[in-house]
N, C-alpha and C. Protein backbone atom coordinates (compact mmCIF):
# COMPACT_ATOMS: atom_id res chain seq x y z
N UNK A 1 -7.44 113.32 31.83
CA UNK A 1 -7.41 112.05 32.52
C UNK A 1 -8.54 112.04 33.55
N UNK A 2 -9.06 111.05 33.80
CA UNK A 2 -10.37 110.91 34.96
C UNK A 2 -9.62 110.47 36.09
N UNK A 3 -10.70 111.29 36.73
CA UNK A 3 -10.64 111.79 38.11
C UNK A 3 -10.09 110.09 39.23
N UNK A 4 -10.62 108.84 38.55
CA UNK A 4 -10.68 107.36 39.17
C UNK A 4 -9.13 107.31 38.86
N UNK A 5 -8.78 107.54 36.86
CA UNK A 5 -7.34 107.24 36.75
C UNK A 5 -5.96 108.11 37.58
N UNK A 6 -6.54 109.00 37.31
CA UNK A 6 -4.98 109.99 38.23
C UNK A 6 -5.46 109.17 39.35
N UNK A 7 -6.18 109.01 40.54
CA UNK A 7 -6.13 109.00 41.76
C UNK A 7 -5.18 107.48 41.96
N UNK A 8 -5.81 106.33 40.95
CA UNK A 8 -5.37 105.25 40.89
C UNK A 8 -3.66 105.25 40.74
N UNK A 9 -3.67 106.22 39.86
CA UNK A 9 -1.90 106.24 38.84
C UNK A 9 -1.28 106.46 40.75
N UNK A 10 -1.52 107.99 41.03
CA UNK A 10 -0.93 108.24 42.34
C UNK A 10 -0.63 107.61 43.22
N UNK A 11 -2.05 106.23 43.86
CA UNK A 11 -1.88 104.95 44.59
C UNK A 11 -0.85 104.30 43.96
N UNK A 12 -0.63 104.37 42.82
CA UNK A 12 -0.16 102.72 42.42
C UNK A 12 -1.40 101.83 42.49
N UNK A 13 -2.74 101.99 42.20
CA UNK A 13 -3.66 100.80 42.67
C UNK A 13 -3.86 100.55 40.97
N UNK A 14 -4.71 99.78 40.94
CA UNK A 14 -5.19 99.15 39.98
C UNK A 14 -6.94 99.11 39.44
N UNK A 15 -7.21 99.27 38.41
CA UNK A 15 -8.44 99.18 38.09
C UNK A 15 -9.22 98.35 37.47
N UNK A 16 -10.04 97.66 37.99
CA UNK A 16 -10.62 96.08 37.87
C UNK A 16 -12.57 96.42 37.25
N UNK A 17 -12.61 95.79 36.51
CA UNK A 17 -13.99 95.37 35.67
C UNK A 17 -13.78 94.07 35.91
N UNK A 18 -15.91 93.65 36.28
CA UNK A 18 -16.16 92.32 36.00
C UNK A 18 -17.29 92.41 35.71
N UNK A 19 -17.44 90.95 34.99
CA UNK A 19 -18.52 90.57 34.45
C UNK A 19 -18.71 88.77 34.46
N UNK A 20 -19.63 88.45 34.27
CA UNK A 20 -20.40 87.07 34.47
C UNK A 20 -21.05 86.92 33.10
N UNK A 21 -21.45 86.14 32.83
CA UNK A 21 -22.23 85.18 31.84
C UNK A 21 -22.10 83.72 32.01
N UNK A 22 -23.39 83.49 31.69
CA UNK A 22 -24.23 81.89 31.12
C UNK A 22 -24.10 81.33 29.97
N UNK A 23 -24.09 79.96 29.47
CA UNK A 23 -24.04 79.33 28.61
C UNK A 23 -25.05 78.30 28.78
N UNK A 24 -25.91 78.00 28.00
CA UNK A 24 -26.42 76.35 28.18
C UNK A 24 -26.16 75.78 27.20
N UNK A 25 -25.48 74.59 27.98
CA UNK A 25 -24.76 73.74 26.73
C UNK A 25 -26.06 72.82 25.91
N UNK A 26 -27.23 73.02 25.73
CA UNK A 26 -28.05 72.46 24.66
C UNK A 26 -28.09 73.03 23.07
N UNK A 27 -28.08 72.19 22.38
CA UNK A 27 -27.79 72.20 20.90
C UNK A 27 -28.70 73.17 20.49
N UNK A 28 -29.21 74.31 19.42
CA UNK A 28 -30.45 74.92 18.91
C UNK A 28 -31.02 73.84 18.35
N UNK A 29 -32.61 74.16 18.49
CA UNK A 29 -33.67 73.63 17.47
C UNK A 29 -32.99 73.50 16.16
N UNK A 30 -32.80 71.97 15.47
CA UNK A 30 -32.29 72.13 14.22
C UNK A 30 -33.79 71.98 13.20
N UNK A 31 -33.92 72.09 11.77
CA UNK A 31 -34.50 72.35 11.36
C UNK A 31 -34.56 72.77 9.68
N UNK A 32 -35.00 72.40 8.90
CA UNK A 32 -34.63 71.91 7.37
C UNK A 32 -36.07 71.66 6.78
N UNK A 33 -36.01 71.59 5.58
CA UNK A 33 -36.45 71.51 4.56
C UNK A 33 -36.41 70.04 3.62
N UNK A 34 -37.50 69.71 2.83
CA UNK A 34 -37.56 68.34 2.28
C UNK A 34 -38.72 68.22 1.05
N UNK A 35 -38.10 67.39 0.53
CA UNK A 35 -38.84 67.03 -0.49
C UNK A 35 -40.27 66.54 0.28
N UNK A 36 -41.71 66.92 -0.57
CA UNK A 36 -43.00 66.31 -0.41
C UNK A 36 -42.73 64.28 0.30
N UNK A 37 -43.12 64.05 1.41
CA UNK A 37 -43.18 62.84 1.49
C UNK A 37 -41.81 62.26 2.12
N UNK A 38 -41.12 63.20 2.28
CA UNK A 38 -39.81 62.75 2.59
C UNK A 38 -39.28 63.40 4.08
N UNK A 39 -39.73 62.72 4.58
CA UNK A 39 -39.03 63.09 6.16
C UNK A 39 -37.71 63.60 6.28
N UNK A 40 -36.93 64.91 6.42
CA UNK A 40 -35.69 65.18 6.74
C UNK A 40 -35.24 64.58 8.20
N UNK A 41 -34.12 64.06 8.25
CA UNK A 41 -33.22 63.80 9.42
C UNK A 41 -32.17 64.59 9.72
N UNK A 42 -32.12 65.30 10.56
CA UNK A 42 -31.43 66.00 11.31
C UNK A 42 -30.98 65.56 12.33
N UNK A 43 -29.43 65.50 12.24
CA UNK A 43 -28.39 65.02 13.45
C UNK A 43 -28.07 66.27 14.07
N UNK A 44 -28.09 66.16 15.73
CA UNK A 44 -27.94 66.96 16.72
C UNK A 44 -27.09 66.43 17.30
N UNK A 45 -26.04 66.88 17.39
CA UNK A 45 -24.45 66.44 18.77
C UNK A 45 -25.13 66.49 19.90
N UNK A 46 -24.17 65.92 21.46
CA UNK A 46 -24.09 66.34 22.27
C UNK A 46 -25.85 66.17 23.16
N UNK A 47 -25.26 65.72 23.98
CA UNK A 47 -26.99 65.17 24.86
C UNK A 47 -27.79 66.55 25.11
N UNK A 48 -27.07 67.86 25.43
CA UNK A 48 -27.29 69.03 25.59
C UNK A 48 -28.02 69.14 27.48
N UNK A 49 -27.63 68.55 27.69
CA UNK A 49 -28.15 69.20 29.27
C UNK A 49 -27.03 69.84 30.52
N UNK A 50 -27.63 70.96 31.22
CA UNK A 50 -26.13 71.72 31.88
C UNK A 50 -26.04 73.23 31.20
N UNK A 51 -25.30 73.65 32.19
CA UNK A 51 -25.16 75.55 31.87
C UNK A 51 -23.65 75.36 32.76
N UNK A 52 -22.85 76.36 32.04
CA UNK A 52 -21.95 76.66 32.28
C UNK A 52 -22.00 78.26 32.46
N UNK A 53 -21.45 78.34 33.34
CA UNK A 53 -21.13 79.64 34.09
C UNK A 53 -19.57 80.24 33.85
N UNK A 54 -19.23 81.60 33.26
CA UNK A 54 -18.30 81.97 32.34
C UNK A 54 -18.03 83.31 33.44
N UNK A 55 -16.84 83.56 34.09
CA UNK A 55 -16.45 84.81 34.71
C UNK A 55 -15.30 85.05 34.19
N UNK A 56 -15.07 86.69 34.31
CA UNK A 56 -13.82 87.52 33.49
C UNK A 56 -13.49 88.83 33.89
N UNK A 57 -12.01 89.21 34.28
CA UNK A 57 -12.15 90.03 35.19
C UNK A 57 -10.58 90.59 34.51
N UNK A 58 -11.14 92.38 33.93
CA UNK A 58 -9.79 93.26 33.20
C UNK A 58 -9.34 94.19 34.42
N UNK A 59 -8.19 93.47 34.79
CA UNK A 59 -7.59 94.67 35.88
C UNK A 59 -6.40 95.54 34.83
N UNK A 60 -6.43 96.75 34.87
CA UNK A 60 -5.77 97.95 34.07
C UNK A 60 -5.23 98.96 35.37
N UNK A 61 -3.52 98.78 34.89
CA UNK A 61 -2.76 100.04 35.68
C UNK A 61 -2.11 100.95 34.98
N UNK A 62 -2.35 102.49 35.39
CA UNK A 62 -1.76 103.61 34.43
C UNK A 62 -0.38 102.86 34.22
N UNK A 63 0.27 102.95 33.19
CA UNK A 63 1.79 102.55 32.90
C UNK A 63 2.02 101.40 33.02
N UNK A 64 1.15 100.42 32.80
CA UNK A 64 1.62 98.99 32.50
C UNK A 64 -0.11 98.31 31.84
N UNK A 65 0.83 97.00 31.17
CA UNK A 65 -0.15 96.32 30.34
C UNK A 65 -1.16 95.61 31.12
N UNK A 66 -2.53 96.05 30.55
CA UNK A 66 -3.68 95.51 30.93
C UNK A 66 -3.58 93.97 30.83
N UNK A 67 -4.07 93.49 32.27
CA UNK A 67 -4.33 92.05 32.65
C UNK A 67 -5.85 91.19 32.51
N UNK A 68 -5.95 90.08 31.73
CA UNK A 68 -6.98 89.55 31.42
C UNK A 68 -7.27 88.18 32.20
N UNK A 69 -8.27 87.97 33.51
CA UNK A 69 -8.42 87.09 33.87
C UNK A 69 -9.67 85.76 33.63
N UNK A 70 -9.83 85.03 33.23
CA UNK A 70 -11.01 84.68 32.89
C UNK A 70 -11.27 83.17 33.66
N UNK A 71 -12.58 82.82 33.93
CA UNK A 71 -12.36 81.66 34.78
C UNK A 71 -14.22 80.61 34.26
N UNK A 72 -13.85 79.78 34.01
CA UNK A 72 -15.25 78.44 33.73
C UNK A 72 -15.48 77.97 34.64
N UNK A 73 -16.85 77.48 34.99
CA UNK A 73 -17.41 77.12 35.99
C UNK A 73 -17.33 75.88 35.59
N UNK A 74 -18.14 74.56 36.55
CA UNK A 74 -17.97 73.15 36.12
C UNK A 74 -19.76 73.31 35.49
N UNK A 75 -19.84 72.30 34.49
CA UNK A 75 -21.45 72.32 34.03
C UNK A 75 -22.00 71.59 35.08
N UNK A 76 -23.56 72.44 35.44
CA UNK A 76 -24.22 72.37 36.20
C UNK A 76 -25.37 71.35 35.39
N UNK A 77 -25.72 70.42 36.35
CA UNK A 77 -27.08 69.49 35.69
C UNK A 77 -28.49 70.30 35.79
């Protein structure tokens, strides 16, 4: 067992990971293929402007079930 877990188990404390990530809500470059002379049209959803901001946070205690917190930001212009 590591040296963080026994000390934790002994507290009773808890052990927490985090992490962050980005999203931008714009569509990919769409992009296709066509017959000679024939313009392809490609439909793209969604106006695509804005990033969303994505946080998530695993708190784990010796002898009980790991907790999953996760939280969305509002889209940013």
């Amino acid at each position: 067992m590591a040296v963080g877990k026994r000390l934790a188990a002994a507290k009773g404390a808890w052990i927490c990971f985090q992490d962050e990530a980005g999203q931008v809500l714009r569509p990919p470059v769409a992009k296709t293929w066509a017959r000679r002379w024939h313009t392809p049209v490609v439909e793209v959803s969604g106006k695509g402007s804005g990033r969303v901001s994505i946080a998530g946070l695993v708190c784990l205690k010796p002898g009980q079930r790991g907790r999953l917190v996760a939280h969305e930001g509002a889209p940013q212009p």
